[in-house]
Protein backbone atom coordinates (compact mmCIF):
# COMPACT_ATOMS: atom_id res chain seq x y z
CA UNK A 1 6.15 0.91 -16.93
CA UNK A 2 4.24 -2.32 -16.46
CA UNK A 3 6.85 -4.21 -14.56
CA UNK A 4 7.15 -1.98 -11.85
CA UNK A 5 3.84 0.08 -11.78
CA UNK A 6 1.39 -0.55 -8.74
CA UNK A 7 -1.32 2.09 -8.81
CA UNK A 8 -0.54 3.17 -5.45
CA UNK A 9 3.10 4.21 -4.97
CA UNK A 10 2.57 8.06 -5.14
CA UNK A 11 -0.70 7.41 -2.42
CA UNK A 12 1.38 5.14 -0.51
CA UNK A 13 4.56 8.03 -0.34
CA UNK A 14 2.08 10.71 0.40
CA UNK A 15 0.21 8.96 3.12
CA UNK A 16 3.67 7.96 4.52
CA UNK A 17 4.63 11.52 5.06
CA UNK A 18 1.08 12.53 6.71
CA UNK A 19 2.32 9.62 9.23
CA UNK A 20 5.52 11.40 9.62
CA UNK A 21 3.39 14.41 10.90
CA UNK A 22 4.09 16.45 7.58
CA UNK A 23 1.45 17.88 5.19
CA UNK A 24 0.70 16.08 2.11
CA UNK A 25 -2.06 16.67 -0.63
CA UNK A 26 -5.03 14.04 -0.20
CA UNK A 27 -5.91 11.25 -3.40
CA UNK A 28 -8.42 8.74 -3.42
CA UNK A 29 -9.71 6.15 -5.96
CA UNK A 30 -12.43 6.33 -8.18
CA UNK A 31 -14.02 4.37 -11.18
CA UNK A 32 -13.89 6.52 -14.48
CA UNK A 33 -17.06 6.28 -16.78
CA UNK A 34 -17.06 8.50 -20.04
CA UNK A 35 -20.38 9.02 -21.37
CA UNK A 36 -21.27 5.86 -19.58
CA UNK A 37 -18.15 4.06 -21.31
CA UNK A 38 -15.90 2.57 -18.71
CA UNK A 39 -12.80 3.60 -18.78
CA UNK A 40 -10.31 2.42 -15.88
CA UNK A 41 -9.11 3.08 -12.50
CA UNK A 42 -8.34 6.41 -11.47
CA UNK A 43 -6.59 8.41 -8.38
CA UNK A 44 -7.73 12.17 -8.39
CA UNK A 45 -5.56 14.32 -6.00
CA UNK A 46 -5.73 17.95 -4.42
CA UNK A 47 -4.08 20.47 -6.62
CA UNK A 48 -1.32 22.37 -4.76
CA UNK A 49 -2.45 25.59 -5.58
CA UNK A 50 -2.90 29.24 -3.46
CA UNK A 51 -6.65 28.17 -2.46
CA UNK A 52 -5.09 24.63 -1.67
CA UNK A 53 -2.41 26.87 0.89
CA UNK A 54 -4.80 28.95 2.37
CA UNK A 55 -7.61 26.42 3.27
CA UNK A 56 -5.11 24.41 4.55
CA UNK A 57 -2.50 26.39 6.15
CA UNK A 58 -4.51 30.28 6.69
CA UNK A 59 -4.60 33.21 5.05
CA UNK A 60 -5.70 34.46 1.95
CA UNK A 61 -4.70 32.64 -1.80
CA UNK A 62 -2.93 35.53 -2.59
CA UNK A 63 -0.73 35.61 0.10
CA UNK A 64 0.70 32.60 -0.84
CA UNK A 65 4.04 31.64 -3.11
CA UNK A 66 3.52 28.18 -4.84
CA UNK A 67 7.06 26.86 -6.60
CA UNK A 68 6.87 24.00 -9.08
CA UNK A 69 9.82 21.36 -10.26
CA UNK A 70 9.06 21.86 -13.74
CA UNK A 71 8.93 19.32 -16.66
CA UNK A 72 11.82 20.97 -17.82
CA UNK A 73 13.94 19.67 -15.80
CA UNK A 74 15.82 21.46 -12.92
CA UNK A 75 13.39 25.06 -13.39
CA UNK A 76 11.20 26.33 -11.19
CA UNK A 77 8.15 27.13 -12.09
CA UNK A 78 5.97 29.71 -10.15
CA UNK A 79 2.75 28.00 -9.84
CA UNK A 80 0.85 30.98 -7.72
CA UNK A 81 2.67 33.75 -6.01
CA UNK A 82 5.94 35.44 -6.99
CA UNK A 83 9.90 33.72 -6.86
CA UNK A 84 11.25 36.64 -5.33
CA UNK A 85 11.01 35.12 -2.07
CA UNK A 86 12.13 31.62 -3.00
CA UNK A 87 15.17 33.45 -4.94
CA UNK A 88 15.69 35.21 -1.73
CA UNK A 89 16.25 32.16 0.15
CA UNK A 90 18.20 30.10 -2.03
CA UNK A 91 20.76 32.80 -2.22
CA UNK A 92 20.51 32.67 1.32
CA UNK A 93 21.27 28.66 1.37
CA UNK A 94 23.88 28.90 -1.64
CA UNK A 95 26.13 31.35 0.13
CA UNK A 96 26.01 31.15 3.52
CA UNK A 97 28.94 29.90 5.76
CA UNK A 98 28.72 26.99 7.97
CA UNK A 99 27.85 28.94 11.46
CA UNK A 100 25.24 29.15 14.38
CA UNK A 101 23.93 32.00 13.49
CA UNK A 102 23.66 30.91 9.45
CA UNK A 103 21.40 28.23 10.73
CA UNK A 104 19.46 30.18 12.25
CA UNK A 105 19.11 32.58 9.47
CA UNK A 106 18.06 29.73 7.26
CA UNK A 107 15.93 27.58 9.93
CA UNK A 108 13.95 31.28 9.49
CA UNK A 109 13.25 31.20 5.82
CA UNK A 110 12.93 26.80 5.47
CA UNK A 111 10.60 24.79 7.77
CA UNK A 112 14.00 22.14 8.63
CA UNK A 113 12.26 19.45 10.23
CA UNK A 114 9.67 19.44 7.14
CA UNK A 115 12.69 19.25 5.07
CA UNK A 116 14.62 16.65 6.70
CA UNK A 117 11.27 14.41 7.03
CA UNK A 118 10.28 15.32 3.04
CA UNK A 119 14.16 14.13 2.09
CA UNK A 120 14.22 11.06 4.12
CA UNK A 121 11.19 9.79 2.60
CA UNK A 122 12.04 10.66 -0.64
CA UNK A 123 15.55 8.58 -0.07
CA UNK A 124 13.96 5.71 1.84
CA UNK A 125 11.52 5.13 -1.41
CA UNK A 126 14.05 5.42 -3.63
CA UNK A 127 12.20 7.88 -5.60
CA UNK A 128 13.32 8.12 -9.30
CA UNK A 129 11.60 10.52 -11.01
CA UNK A 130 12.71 13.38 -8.81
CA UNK A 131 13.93 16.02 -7.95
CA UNK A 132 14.68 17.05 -11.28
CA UNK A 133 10.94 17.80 -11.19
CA UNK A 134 8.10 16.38 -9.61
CA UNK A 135 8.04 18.40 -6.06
CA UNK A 136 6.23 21.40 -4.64
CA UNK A 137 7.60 24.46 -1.98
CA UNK A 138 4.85 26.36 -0.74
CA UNK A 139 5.49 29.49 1.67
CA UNK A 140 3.19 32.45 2.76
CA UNK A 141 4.17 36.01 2.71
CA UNK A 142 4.18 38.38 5.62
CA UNK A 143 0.47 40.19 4.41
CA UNK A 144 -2.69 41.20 6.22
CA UNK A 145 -1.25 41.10 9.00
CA UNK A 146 0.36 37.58 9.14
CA UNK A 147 3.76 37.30 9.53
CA UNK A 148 5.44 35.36 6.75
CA UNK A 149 6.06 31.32 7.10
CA UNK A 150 9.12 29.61 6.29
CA UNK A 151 8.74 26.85 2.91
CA UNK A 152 7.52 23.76 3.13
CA UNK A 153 7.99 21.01 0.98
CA UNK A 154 5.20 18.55 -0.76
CA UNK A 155 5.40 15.55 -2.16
CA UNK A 156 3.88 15.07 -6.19
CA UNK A 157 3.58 12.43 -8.54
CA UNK A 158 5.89 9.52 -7.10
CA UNK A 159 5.11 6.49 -8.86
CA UNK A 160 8.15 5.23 -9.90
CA UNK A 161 9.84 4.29 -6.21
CA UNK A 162 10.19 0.97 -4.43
CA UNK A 163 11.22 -0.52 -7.54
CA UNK A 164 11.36 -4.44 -7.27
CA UNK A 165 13.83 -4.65 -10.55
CA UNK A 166 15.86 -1.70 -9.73
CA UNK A 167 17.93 -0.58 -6.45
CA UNK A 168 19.20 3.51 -6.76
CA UNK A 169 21.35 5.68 -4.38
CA UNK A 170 19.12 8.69 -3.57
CA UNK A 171 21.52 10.08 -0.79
CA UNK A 172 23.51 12.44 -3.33
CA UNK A 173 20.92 14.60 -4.81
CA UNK A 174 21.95 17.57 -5.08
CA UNK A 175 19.95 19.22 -8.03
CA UNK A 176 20.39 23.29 -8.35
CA UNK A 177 17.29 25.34 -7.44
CA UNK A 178 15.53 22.59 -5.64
CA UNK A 179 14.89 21.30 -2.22
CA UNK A 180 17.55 18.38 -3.03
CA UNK A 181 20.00 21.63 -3.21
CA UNK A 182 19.03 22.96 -0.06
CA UNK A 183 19.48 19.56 1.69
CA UNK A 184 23.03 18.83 0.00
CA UNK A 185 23.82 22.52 1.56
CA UNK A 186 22.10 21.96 4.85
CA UNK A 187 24.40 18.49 5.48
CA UNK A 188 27.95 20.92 5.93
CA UNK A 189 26.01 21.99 9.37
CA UNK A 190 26.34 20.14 12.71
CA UNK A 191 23.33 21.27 13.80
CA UNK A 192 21.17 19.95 10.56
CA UNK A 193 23.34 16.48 10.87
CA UNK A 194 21.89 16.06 14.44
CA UNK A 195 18.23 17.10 13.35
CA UNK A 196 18.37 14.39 10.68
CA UNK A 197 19.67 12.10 12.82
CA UNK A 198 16.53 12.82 15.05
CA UNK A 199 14.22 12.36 12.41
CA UNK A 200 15.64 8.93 11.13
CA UNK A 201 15.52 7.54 14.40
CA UNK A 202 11.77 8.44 14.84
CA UNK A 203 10.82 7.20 11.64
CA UNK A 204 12.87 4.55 10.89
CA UNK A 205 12.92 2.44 14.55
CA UNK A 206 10.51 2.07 17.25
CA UNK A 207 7.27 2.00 15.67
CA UNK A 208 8.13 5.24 13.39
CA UNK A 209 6.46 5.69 10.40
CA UNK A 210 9.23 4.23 7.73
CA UNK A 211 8.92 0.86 10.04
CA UNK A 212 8.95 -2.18 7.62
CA UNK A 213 5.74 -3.02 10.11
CA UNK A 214 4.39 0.35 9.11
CA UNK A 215 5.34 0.54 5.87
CA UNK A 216 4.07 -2.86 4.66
CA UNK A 217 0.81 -2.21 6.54
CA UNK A 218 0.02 1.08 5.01
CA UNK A 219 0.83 -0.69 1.43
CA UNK A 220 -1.19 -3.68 1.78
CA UNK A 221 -4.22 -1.26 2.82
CA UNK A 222 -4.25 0.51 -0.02
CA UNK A 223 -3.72 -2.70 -2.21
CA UNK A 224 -6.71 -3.89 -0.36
CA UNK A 225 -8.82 -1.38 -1.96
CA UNK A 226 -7.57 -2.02 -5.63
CA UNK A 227 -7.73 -5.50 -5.73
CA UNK A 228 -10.59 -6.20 -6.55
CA UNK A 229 -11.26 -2.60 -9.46
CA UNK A 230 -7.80 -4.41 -11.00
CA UNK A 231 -10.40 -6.97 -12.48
CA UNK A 232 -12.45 -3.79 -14.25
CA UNK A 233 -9.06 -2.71 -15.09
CA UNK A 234 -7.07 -5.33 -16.57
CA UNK A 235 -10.12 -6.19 -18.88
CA UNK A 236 -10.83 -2.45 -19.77
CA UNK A 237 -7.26 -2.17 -20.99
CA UNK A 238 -5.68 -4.99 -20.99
CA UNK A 239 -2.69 -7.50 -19.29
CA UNK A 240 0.09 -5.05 -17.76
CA UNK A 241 2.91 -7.59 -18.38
CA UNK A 242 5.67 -6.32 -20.48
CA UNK A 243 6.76 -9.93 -21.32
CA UNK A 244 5.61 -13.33 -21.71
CA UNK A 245 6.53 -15.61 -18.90
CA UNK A 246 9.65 -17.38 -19.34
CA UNK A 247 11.47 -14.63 -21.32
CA UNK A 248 13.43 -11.29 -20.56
CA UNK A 249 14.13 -8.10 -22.07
């Protein structure tokens, strides 16, 4: 996707949501030599994995569930871990009834505030290839004396977002078996409404995190660092424009 492709998008989305106070994998950028042959620009990132969960969040790797938005689109795929417990709580989500005490049930198996902050990124950007696929739930199970945590949602491979060409509607995912589900359930509560609300008025005003200020800034820093590797780039694989200037698809 040459018109719309930046490099930085999925570092940019996953650096926003560490501002948002949420947990994100870490990337960086790196020049790629094979055999001494250069060979372009490249952004390694932390594989969300059980030893990913556990040196980041405690415990041991095997304690830990790892749930995958699949290629194939809409399945879950069970990364580390078992689905039992995922299953467990989407069941939970799918058929409970709008009440206090369903909430709470739910705010008990789902880290909310994660979820509202992972969604409302993921809507601000735009994000396009998701959540069909392209998302991670991580949760640990009550073992070795630990009790259990409630899932938390990471961001993966968000590169097509912010699109200059294209404007999209994110607000109305609602994709089965995935966090999007969960959200679209989570809006018929009062209590969920209000902790959104919360969360978009932190992020999105007063100096939040989604700030254009903010936003812009934490863009144009990482631009800063592949301005001048673009050079390397461009001539190691060639222009990236999809059509000659003057003309359209």
């Amino acid at each position: 996707r040459p018109e719309n492709a930046t490099y930085l998008k999925d570092v940019w989305l996953k650096q926003s949501l560490r501002d948002m106070g949420q947990p994100a994998t870490r990337s960086d950028f790196v020049n790629l030599f094979v055999n001494g042959l250069y060979w372009g620009y490249y952004n390694p990132s932390e594989r969300i994995d059980a030893p990913f969960c556990a040196s980041h969040f405690d415990g041991r790797a095997e304690d830990w569930d790892v749930m995958a938005g699949d290629e194939a689109y809409n399945v879950v795929e069970v990364r580390d871990g078992n689905q039992h417990d995922w299953d467990e709580m989407m069941t939970m989500v799918e058929t409970a009834s709008v009440s206090p005490a369903a909430y709470e049930a739910i705010a008990g198996r789902v880290d909310l505030e994660n979820l509202a902050d992972y969604m409302l990124l993921h809507l601000f950007a735009e994000c396009e290839d998701w959540p069909q696929h392209n998302w991670y739930a991580i949760h640990r199970r009550a073992t070795n004396g630990l009790p259990a945590t409630a899932w938390t949602f990471l961001p993966w491979d968000q590169e097509v977002l912010l699109d200059r060409y294209m404007r999209r509607d994110r607000s109305g995912v609602d994709n089965t078996n995935t966090p999007a589900r969960i959200y679209a359930r989570m809006r018929a509560f009062p209590e969920f409404r209000r902790l959104f609300g919360d969360r978009v008025q932190k992020h999105l005003l007063n100096g939040g995190a989604l700030t254009p200020e903010r936003s812009i800034s934490r863009l144009e820093t990482l631009a800063a660092r592949l301005h001048s590797a673009m050079v390397a780039e461009s001539a190691r694989w060639g222009d990236a424009r999809k059509f000659t200037i003057g003309t359209s698809p």
